[in-house]
Protein backbone atom coordinates (compact mmCIF):
# COMPACT_ATOMS: atom_id res chain seq x y z
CA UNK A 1 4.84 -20.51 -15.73
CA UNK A 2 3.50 -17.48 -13.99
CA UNK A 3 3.53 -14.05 -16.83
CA UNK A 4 3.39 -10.83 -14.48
CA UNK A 5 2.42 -7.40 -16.10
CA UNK A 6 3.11 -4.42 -13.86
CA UNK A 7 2.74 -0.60 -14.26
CA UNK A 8 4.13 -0.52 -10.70
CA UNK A 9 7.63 -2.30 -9.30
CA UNK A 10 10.72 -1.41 -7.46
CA UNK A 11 13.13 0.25 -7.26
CA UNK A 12 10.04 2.63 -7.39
CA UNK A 13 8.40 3.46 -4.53
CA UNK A 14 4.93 2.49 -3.06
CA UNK A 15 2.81 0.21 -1.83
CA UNK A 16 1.01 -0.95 -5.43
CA UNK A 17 5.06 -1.42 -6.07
CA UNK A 18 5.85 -3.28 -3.24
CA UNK A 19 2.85 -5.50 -3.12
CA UNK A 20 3.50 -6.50 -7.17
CA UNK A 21 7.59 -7.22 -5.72
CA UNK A 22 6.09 -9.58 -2.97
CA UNK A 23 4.11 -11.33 -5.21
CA UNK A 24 6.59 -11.83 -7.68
CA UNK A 25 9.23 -13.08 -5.44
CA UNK A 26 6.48 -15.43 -3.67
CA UNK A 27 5.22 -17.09 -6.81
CA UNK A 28 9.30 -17.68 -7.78
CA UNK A 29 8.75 -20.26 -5.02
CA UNK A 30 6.25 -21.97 -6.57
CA UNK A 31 7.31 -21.92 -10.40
CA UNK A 32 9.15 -19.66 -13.33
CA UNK A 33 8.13 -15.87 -12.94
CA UNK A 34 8.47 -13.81 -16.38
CA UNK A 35 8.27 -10.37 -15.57
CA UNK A 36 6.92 -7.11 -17.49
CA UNK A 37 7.57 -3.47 -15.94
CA UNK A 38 8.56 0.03 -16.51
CA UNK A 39 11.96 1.10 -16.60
CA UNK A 40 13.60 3.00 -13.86
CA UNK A 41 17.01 5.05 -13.41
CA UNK A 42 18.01 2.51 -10.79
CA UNK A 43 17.27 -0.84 -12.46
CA UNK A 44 20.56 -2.32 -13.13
CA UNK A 45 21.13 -2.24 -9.64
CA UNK A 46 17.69 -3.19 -8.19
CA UNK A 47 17.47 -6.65 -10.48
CA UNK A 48 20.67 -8.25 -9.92
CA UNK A 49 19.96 -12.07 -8.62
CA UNK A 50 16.59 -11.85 -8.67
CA UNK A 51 14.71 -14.71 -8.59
CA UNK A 52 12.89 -14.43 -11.65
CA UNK A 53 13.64 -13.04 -14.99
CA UNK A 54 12.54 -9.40 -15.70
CA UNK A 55 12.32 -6.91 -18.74
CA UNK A 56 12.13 -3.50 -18.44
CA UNK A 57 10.18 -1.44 -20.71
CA UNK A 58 11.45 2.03 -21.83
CA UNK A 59 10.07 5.40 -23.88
CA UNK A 60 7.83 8.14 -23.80
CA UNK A 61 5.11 6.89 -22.05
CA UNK A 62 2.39 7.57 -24.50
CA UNK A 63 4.24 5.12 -26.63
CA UNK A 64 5.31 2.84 -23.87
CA UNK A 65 2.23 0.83 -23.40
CA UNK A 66 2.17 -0.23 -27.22
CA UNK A 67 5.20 -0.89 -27.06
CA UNK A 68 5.23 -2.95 -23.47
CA UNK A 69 1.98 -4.58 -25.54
CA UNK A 70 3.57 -5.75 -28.36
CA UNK A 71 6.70 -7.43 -26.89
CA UNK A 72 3.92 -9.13 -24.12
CA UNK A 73 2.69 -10.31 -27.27
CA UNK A 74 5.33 -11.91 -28.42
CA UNK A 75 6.29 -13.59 -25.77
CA UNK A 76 2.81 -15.31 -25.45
CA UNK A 77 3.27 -16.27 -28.93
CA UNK A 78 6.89 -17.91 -27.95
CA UNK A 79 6.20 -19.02 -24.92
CA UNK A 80 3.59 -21.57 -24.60
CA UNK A 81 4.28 -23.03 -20.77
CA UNK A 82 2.93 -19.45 -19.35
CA UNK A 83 -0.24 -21.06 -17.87
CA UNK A 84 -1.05 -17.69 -15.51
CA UNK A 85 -1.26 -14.27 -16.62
CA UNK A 86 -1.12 -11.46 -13.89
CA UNK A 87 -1.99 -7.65 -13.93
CA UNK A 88 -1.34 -4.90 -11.23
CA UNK A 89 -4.16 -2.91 -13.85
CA UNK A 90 -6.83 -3.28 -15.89
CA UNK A 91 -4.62 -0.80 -17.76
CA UNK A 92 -1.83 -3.06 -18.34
CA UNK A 93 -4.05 -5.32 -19.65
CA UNK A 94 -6.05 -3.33 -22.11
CA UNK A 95 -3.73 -3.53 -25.42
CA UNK A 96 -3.09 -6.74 -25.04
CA UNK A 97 -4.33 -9.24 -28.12
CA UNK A 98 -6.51 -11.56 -25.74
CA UNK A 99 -6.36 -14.65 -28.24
CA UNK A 100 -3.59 -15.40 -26.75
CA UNK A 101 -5.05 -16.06 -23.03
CA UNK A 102 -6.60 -18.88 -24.43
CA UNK A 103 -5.65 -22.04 -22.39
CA UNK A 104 -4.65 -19.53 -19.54
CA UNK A 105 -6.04 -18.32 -16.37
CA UNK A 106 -5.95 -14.57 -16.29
CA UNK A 107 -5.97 -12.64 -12.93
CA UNK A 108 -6.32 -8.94 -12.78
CA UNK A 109 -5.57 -7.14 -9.46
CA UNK A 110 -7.92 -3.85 -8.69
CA UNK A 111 -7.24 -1.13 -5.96
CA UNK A 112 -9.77 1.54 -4.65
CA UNK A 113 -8.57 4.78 -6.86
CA UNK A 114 -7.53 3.14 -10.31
CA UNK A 115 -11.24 1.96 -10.20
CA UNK A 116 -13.28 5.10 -9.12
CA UNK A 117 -14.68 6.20 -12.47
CA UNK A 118 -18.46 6.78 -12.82
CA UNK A 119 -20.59 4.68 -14.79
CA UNK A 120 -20.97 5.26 -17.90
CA UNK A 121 -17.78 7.53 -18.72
CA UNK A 122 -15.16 6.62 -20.65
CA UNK A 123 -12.86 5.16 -18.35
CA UNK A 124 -15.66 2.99 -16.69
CA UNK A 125 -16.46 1.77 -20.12
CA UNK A 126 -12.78 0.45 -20.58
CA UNK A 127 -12.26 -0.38 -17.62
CA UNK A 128 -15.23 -3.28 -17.68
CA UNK A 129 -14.44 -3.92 -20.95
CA UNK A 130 -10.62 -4.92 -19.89
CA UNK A 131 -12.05 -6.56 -16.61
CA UNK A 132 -14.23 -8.74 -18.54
CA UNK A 133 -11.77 -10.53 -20.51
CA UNK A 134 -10.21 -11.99 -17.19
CA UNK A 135 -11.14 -14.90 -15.22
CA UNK A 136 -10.69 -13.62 -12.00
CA UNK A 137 -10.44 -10.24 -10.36
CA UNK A 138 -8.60 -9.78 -6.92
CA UNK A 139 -9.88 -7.14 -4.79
CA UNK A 140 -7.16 -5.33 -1.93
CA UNK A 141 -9.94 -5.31 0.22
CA UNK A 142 -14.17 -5.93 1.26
CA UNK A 143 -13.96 -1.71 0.62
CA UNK A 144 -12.64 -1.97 -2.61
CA UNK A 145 -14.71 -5.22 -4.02
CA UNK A 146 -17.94 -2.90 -2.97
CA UNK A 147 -16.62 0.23 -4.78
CA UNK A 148 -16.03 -2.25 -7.66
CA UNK A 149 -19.47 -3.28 -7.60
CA UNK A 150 -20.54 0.12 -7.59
CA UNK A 151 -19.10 0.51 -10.94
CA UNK A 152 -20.59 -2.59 -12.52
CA UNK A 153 -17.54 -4.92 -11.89
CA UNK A 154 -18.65 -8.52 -12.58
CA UNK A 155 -19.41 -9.30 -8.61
CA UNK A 156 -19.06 -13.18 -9.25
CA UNK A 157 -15.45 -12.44 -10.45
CA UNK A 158 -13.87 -10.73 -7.71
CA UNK A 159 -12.35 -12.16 -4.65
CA UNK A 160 -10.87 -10.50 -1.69
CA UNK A 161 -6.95 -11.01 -1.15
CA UNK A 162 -5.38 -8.39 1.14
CA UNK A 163 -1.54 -7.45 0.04
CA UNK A 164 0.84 -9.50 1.60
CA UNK A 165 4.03 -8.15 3.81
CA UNK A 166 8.08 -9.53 3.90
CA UNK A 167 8.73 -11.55 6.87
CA UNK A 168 9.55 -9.28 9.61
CA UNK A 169 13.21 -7.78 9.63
CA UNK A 170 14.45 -6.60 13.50
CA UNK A 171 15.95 -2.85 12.99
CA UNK A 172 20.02 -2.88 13.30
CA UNK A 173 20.87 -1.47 17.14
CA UNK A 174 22.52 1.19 15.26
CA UNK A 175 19.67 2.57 13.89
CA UNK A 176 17.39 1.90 16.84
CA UNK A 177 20.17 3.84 18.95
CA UNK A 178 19.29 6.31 16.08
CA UNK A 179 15.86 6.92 16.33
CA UNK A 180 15.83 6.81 20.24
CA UNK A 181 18.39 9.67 19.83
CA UNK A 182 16.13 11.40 17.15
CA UNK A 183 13.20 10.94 19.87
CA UNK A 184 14.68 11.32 22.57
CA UNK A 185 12.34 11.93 25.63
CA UNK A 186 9.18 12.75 23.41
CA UNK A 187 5.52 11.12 24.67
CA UNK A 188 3.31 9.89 23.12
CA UNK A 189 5.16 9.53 19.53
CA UNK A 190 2.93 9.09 17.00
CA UNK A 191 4.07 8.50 12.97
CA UNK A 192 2.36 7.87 10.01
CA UNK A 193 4.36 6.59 6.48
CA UNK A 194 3.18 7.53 3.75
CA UNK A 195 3.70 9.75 0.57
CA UNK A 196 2.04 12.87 1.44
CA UNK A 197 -0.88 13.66 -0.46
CA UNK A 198 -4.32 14.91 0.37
CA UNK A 199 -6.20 11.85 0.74
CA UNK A 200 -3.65 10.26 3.41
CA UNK A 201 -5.04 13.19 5.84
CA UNK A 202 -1.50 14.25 7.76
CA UNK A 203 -3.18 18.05 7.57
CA UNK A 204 -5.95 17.06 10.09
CA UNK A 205 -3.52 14.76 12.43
CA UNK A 206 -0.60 18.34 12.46
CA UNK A 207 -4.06 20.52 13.74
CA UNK A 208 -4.39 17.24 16.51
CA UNK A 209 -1.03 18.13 17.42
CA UNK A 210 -1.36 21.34 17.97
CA UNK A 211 -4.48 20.41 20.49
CA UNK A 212 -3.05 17.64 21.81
CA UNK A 213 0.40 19.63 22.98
CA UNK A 214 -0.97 21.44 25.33
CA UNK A 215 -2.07 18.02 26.96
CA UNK A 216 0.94 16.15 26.23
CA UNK A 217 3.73 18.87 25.86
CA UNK A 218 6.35 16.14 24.66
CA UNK A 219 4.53 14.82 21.99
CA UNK A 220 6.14 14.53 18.38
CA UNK A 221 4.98 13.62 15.51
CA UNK A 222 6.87 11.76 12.78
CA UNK A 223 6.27 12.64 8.93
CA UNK A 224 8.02 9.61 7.27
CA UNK A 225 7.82 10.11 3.35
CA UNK A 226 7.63 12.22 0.29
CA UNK A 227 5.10 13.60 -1.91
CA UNK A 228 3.18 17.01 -3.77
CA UNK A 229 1.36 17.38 -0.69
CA UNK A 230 5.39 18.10 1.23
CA UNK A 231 5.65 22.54 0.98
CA UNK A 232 1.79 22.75 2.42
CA UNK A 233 2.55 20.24 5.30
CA UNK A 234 5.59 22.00 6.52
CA UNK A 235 3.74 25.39 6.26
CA UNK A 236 0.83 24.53 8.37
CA UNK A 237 3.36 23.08 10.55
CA UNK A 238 5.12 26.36 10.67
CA UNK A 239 1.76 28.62 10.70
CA UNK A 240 0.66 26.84 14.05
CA UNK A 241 4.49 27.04 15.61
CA UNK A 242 4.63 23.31 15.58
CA UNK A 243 8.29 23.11 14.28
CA UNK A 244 9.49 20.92 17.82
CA UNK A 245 6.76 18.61 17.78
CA UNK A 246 6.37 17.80 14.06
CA UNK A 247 9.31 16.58 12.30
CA UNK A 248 9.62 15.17 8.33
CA UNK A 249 11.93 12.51 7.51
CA UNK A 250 12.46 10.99 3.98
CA UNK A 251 15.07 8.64 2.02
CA UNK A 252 15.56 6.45 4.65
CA UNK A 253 16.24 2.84 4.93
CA UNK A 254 13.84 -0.10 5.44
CA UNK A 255 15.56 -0.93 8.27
CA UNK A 256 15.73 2.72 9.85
CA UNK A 257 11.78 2.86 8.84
CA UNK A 258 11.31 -0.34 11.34
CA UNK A 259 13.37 1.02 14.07
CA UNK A 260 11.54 4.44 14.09
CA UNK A 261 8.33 2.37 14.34
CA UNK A 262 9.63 0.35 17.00
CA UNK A 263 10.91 3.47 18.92
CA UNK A 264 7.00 4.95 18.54
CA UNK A 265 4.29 4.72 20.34
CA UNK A 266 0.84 4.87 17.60
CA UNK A 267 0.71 4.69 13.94
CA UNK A 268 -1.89 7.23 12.36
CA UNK A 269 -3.13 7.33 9.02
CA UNK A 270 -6.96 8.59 9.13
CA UNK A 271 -7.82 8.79 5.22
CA UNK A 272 -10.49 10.42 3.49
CA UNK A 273 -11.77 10.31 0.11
CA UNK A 274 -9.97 12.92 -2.04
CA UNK A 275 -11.57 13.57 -4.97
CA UNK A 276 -11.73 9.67 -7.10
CA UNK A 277 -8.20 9.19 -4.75
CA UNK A 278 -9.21 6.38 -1.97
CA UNK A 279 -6.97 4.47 0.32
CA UNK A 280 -7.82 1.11 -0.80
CA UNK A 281 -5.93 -1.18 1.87
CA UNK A 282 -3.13 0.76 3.52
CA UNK A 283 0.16 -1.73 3.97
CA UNK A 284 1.66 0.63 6.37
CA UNK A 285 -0.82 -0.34 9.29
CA UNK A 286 0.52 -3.92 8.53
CA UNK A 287 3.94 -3.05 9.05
CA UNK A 288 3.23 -0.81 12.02
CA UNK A 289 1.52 -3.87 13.14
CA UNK A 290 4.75 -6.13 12.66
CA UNK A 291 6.30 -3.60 14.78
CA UNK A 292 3.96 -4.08 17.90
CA UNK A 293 2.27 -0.85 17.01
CA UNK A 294 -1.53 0.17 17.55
CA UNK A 295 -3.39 2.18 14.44
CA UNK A 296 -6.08 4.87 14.19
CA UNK A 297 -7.26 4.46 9.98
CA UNK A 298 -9.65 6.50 8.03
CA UNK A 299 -13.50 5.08 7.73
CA UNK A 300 -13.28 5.96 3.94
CA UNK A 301 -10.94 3.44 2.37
CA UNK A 302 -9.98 -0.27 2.96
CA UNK A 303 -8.32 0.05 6.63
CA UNK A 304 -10.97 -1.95 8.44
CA UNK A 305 -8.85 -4.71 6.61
CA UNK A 306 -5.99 -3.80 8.29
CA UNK A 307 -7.17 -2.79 11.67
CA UNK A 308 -9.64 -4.58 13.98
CA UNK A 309 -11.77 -1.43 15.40
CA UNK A 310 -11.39 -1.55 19.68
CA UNK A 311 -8.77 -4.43 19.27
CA UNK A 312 -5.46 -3.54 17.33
CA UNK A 313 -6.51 0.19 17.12
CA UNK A 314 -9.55 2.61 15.99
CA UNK A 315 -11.16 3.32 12.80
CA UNK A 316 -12.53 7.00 12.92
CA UNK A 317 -13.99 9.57 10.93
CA UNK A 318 -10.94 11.34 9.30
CA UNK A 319 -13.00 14.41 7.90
CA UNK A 320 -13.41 15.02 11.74
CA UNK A 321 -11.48 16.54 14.03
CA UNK A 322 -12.92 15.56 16.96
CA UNK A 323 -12.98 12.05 15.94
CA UNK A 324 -8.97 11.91 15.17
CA UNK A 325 -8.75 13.44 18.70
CA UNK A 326 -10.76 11.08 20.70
CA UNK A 327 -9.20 7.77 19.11
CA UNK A 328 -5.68 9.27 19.88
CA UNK A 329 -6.80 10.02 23.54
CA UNK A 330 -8.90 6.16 23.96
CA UNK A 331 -5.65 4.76 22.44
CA UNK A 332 -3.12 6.52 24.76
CA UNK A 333 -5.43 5.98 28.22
CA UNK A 334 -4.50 4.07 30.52
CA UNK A 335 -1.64 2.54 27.92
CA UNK A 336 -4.41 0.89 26.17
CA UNK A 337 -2.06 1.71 22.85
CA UNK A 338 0.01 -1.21 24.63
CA UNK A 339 -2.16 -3.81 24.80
CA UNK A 340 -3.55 -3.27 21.33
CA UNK A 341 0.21 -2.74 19.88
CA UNK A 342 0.64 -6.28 20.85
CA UNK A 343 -2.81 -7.30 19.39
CA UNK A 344 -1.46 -5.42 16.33
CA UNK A 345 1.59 -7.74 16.21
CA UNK A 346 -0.06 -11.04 16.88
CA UNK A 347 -2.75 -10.03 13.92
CA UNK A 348 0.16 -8.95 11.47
CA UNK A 349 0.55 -12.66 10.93
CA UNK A 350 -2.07 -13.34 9.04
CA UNK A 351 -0.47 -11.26 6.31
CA UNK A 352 3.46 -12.74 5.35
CA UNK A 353 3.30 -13.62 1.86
CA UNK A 354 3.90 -17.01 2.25
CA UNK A 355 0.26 -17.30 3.90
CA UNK A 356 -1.07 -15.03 1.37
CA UNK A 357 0.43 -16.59 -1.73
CA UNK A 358 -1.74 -19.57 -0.80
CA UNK A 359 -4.83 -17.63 -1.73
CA UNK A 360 -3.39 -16.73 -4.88
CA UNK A 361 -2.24 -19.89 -5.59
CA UNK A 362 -5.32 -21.60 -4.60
CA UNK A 363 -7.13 -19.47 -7.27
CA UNK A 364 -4.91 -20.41 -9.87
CA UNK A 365 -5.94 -24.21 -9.60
């Protein structure tokens, strides 16, 4: 029996949420799936007939992680067939009485930001001390297994899975009649999907635009997401008259998010380091990917797991200008954003959970 404990799960949004989701529904294949996560407004409609059993954890959230510890307790005391205990956090695993692990494998996922803490401080400190209780620690990607090591993360525990993605879903014709309407005539199209916050660099790819329009007057640029970052986005956008080329779009469906990607032309997401905040893997250039789409990631962060450089699209220098520029100009001559969109697609494969739930599983032997 498989004992999940998540900070992070739908019906919130994100890509540490949907990553624990596609786990948990992938190891249901395989065996019983117990799982532990926060409460959320929209529960009692996201967790009808799931496939494994779920409780949600409510309170003020200063009290919430005793209390989420104690009733994790319990159920290790009660339930003695959980052979597998998995974390989203060395934080979800911290208040957790780890006598009761004995006889069980114990798997702790990291990711780039929830990591970054200098030696020595106070978060390092409990963050090795959680992350040496565990038998094995699974790194998002090569960038975030060195950062690890960088902050004196047992090496010989951690192993490399990237985050998996749902089989691929074709948009509905309504929606794809939707976004060719919302697009209309517009070239190149270029999107990125993403919350918007400083560290997923949309800033520097909105000054592109405004370079790049007087090369390609048609151009657009698609904003698809939410976040703090939202009121400074839209007033750059507004400062360099960019109101026709850049548009925002949020709440919208899975499905209408696939046709929009299928309707564009480049998928752009050029992180930088912002502050400790680090793009770790970035699951969006998958799904691009799965939608025949070509990439241009950030060299800070995890993306040269998710895009081959000169092959499926171009890992640049996001604190540079220049450098966004000239991958988005490589990309879009002589249609090589074509050729590597279907690169992208044939590469995305690699990543459906039911290939990547092997590696997981073959840990767990």
């Amino acid at each position: 029996m498989y004992l999940i404990v998540t900070r992070n799960f739908p019906p919130e949004v994100g890509g540490m949420q949907m990553l624990m989701w596609g786990l948990s529904n992938s190891l249901a294949k395989h065996g019983n799936v117990k799982v532990f996560a926060e409460s959320h407004k929209d529960e009692l409609v996201h967790d009808k007939n799931l496939k494994f059993e779920i409780t949600r954890i409510s309170g003020i959230k200063i009290l919430r992680k005793y209390r989420k510890a104690y009733l994790i307790n319990d159920y290790l005391k009660k339930n003695k067939l959980v052979k597998i205990v998995i974390a989203d956090h060395w934080k979800s695993l911290e208040n957790i009485d780890f006598n009761l692990f004995k006889n069980k494998k114990t798997i702790c996922l990291i990711h780039s930001k929830e990591i970054n803490h200098e030696i020595d401080t106070n978060l390092n400190k409990r963050m090795n001390k959680s992350l040496s209780k565990v038998n094995h620690i699974i790194s998002n990607s090569n960038f975030t297994k060195a950062l690890a090591i960088n902050c004196n993360v047992d090496k010989n525990k951690i192993t490399v899975i990237n985050p998996g993605v749902e089989t691929y879903i074709n948009p509905s014709n309504k929606n794809i009649i939707k976004a060719k309407e919302l697009l209309s005539d517009a070239f190149p199209k270029l999107i990125t999907v993403s919350r918007f916050d400083k560290r997923k660099n949309h800033e520097k790819v909105i000054m592109n635009i405004r370079n790049l329009r007087e090369k390609s007057p048609k151009i657009k640029y698609l904003c698809v997401g939410h976040g703090e970052e939202e009121d400074n986005l839209k007033k750059l956008v507004n400062k360099l008259s960019l109101e026709n080329q850049v548009l925002f779009i949020k709440d919208i469906s899975p499905n209408f998010k696939s046709a929009l990607l299928s309707e564009s032309d480049l998928f752009i997401m050029p992180s930088i380091i912002y502050k400790k905040s680090v793009e770790g893997f970035g699951i969006s250039f998958i799904e691009a990917a799965q939608n025949g789409l070509a990439s241009i990631g950030g060299k800070d962060g995890g993306a040269s797991d998710a895009i081959i450089h000169d092959q499926t699209g171009f890992i640049c220098d996001g604190n540079d200008l220049s450098s966004i520029y000239e991958s988005i100009i490589n990309l879009l001559d002589n249609n090589k954003y074509k050729k590597f969109g279907e690169n992208a697609k044939e590469f995305s494969k690699l990543f459906v959970w039911d290939l990547i739930i092997k590696k997981y599983l073959k840990l767990m032997d």
